[in-house]
Protein backbone atom coordinates (compact mmCIF):
# COMPACT_ATOMS: atom_id res chain seq x y z
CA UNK A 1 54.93 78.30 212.69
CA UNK A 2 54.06 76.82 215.96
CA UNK A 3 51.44 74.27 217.40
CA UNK A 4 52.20 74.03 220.85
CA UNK A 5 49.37 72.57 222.22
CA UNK A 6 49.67 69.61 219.93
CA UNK A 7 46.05 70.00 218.30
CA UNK A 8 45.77 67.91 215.49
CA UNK A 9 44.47 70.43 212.69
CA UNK A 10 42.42 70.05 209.96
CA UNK A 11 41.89 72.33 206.70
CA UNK A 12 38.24 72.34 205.59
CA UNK A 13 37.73 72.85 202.04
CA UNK A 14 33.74 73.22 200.49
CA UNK A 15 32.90 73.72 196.82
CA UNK A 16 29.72 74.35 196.31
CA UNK A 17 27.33 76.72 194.35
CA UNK A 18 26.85 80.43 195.21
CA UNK A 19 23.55 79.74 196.95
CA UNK A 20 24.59 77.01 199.23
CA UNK A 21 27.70 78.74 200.38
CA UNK A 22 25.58 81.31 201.86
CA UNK A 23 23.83 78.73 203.85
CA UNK A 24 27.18 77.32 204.46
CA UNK A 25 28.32 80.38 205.85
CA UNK A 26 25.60 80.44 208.33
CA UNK A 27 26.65 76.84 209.39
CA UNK A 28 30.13 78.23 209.72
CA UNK A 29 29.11 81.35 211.87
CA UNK A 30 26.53 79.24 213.49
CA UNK A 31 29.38 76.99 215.24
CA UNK A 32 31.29 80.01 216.15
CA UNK A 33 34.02 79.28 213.71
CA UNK A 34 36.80 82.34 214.29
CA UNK A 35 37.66 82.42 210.97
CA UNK A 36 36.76 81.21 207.60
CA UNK A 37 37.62 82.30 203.71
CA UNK A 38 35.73 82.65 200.40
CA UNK A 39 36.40 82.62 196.96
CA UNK A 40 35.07 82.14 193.61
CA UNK A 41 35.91 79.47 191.40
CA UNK A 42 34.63 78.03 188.21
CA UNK A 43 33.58 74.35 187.72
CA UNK A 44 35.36 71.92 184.62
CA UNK A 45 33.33 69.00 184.86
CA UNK A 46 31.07 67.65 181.65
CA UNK A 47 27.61 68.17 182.20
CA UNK A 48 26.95 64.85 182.75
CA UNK A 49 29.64 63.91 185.52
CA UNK A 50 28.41 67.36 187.01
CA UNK A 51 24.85 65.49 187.57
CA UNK A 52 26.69 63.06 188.78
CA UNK A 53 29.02 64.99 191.41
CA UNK A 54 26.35 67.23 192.43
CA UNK A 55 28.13 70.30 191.23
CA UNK A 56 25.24 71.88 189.20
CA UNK A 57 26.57 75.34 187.49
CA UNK A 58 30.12 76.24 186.39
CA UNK A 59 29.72 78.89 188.90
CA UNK A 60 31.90 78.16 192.62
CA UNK A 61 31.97 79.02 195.37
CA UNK A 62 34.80 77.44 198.19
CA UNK A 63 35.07 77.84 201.97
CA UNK A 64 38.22 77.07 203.45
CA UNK A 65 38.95 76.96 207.69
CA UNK A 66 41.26 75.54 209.75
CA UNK A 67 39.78 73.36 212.49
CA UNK A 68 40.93 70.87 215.09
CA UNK A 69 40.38 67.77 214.00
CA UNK A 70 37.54 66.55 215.80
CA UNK A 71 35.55 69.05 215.30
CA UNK A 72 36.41 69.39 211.59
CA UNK A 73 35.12 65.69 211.17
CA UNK A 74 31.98 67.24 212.74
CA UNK A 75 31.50 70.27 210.75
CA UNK A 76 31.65 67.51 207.80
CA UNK A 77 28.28 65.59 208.97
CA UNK A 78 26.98 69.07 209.44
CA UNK A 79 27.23 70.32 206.16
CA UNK A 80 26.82 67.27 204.93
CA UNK A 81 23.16 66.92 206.12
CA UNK A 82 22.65 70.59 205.89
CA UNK A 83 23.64 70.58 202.43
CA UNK A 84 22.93 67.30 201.27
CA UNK A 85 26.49 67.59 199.60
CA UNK A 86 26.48 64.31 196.48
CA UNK A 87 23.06 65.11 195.58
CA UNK A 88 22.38 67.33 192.20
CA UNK A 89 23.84 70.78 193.12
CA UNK A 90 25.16 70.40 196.16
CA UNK A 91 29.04 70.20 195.54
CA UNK A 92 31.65 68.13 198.18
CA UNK A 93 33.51 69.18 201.03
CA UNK A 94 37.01 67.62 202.17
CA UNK A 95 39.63 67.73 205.01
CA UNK A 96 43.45 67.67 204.82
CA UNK A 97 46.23 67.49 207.90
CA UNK A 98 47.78 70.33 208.35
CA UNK A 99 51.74 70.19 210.29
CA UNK A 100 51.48 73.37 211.88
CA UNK A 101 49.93 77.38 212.76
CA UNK A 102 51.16 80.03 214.36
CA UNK A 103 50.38 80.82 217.60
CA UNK A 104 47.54 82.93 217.44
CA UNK A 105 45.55 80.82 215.12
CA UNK A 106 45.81 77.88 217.76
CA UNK A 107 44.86 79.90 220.41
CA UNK A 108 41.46 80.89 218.67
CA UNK A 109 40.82 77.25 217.50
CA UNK A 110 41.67 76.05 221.15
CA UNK A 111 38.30 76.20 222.36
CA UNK A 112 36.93 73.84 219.56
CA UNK A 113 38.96 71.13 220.41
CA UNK A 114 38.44 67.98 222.56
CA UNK A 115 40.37 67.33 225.94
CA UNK A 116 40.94 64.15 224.15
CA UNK A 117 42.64 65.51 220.99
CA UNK A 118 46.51 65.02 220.88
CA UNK A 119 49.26 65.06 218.19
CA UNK A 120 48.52 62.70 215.63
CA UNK A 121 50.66 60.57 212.97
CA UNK A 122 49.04 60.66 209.62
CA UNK A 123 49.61 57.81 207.92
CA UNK A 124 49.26 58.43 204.46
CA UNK A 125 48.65 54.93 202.96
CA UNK A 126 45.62 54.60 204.05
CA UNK A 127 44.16 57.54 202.51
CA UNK A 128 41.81 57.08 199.80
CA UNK A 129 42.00 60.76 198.23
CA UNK A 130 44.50 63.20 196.82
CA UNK A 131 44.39 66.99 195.75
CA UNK A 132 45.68 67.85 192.57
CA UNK A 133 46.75 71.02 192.08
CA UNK A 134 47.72 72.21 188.77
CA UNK A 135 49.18 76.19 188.35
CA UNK A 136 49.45 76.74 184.65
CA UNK A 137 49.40 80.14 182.27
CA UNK A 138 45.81 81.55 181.76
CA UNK A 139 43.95 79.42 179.03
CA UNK A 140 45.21 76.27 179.84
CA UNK A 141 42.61 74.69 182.07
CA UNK A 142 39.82 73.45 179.75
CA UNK A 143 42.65 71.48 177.63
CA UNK A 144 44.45 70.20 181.33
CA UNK A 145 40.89 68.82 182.29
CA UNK A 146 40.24 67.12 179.12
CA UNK A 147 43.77 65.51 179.91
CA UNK A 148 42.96 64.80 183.44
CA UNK A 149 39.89 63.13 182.56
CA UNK A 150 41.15 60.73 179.80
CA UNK A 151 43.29 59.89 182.52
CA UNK A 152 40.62 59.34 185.73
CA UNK A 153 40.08 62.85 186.80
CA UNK A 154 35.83 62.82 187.44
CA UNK A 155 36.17 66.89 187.46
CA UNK A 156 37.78 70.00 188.78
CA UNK A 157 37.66 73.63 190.07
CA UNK A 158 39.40 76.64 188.37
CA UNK A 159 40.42 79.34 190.37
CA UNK A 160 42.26 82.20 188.47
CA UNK A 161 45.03 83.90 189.77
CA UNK A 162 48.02 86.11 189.64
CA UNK A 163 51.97 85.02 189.70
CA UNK A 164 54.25 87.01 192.66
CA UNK A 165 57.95 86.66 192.51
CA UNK A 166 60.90 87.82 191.73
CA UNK A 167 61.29 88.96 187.75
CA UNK A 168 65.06 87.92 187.69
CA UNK A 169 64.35 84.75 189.73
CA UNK A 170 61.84 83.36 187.97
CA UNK A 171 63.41 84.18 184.77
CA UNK A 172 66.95 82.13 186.17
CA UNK A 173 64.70 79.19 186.57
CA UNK A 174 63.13 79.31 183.28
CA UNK A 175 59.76 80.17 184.73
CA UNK A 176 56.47 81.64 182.91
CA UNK A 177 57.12 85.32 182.89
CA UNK A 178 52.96 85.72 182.86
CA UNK A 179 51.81 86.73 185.73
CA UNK A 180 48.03 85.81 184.90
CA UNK A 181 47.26 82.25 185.60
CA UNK A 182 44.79 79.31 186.33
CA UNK A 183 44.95 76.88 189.02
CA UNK A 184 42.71 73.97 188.81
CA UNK A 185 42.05 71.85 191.48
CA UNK A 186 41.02 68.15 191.29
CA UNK A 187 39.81 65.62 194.44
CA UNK A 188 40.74 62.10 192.85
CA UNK A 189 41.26 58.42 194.20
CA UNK A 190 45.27 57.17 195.22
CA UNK A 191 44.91 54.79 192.52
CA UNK A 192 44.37 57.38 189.53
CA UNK A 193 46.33 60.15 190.92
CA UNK A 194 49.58 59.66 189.47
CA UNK A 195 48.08 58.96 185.79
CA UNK A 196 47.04 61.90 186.25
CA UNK A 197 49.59 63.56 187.33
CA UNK A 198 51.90 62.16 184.99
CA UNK A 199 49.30 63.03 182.09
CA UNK A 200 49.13 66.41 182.75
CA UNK A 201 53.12 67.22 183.22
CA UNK A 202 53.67 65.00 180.34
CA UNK A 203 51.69 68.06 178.13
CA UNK A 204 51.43 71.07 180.49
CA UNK A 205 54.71 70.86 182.39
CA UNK A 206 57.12 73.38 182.81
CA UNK A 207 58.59 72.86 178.79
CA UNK A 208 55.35 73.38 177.28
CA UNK A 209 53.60 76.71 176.50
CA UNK A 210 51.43 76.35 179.59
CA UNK A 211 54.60 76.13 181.90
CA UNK A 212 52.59 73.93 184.53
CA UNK A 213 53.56 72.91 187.98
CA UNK A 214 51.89 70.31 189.30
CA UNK A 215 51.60 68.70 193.27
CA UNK A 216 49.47 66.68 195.66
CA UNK A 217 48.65 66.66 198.90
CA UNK A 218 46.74 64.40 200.66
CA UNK A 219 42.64 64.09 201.99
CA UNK A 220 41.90 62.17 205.16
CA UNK A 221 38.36 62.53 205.07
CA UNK A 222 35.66 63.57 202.02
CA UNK A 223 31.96 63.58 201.26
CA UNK A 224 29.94 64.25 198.00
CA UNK A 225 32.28 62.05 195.70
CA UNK A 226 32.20 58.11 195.52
């Protein structure tokens, strides 16, 4: 991993519906963004707080790029406006630091960035919002949400997925031998993350049936949530 030029990166993450992400994608090839990826997801949210978050059907779709972060912060307004992202079916999009890249990924992003970029401290205190990520066997996620939400969580994204490791390893550790499972992913304030956190570990951690592992990592900048 390398980041020689000392461009402070950004990871853009949008969840949105199928329809928008196309016009996303435009935006994204539009602004001559090297590289960008898509996948599908499925939304947890109760119909109501999905009125109220925008996110419309279960059915996601998320775009994820790495950006310098200037010009991250202005892909934001763009899709923001573009996209009206908060209003009824639009969905959110949110940025998080990264450390570093290898070489050839800051090369390409090189020519996005601002003279006036230059390595960064993140101070983490003074973020307002945290991704949860929750990993847990296949089934789990409509019961983790109802958890998460008793404890703060507005909504989330499901994203299914397969385990990869080593059989013996995993086993030593007393791991989920499944290899099918969920991971849900939920944007929530500092102040309720580590309810909910704590909520879903307390039920879902790794000495319950659902053998859940659960982190954070923080959001410096987000739009389509209040």
């Amino acid at each position: 991993m390398s980041n020689d030029k000392k461009i402070p990166l950004r990871s853009l993450t949008l969840i949105t519906s199928p329809k928008l992400a196309e016009k996303a994608t435009e935006i994204f090839l539009e602004n001559e963004i090297p590289i960008h990826y898509t996948f599908n997801g499925q939304g947890t949210a109760s119909s109501e707080m999905m009125d109220i978050l925008g996110l419309g059907s279960p059915d996601k779709t998320i775009l994820t790029c790495n950006l310098p972060k200037t010009f991250a912060d202005k892909m934001l307004k763009r899709l923001n406006k573009s996209l009206k992202l908060g209003a009824v079916n639009s969905g959110i999009a949110y940025t998080q630091p990264i450390s570093g890249a290898n070489s050839l990924i800051v090369r390409m992003l090189e020519p996005l960035s601002e003279e006036s970029e230059r390595k960064e401290d993140i101070i983490m205190n003074e973020m307002k919002y945290a991704l949860i990520s929750v990993v847990v066997n296949q089934g789990y996620s409509e019961q983790v949400m109802t958890v998460a939400r008793a404890a703060g969580a507005r909504g989330g994204t499901v994203v299914h997925s397969r385990r990869v490791g080593n059989k013996e390893t995993v086993g030593f550790w007393g791991l989920s031998i499944q290899e099918e499972k969920e991971m849900i992913y939920i944007v929530a304030s500092v102040d309720s993350k580590l309810d909910i956190m704590k909520a879903i570990g307390e039920k879902f951690g790794m000495h319950s049936d659902a053998k859940g592992v659960v982190v954070s990592m923080p959001i410096d900048n987000v739009i389509g949530i209040e």
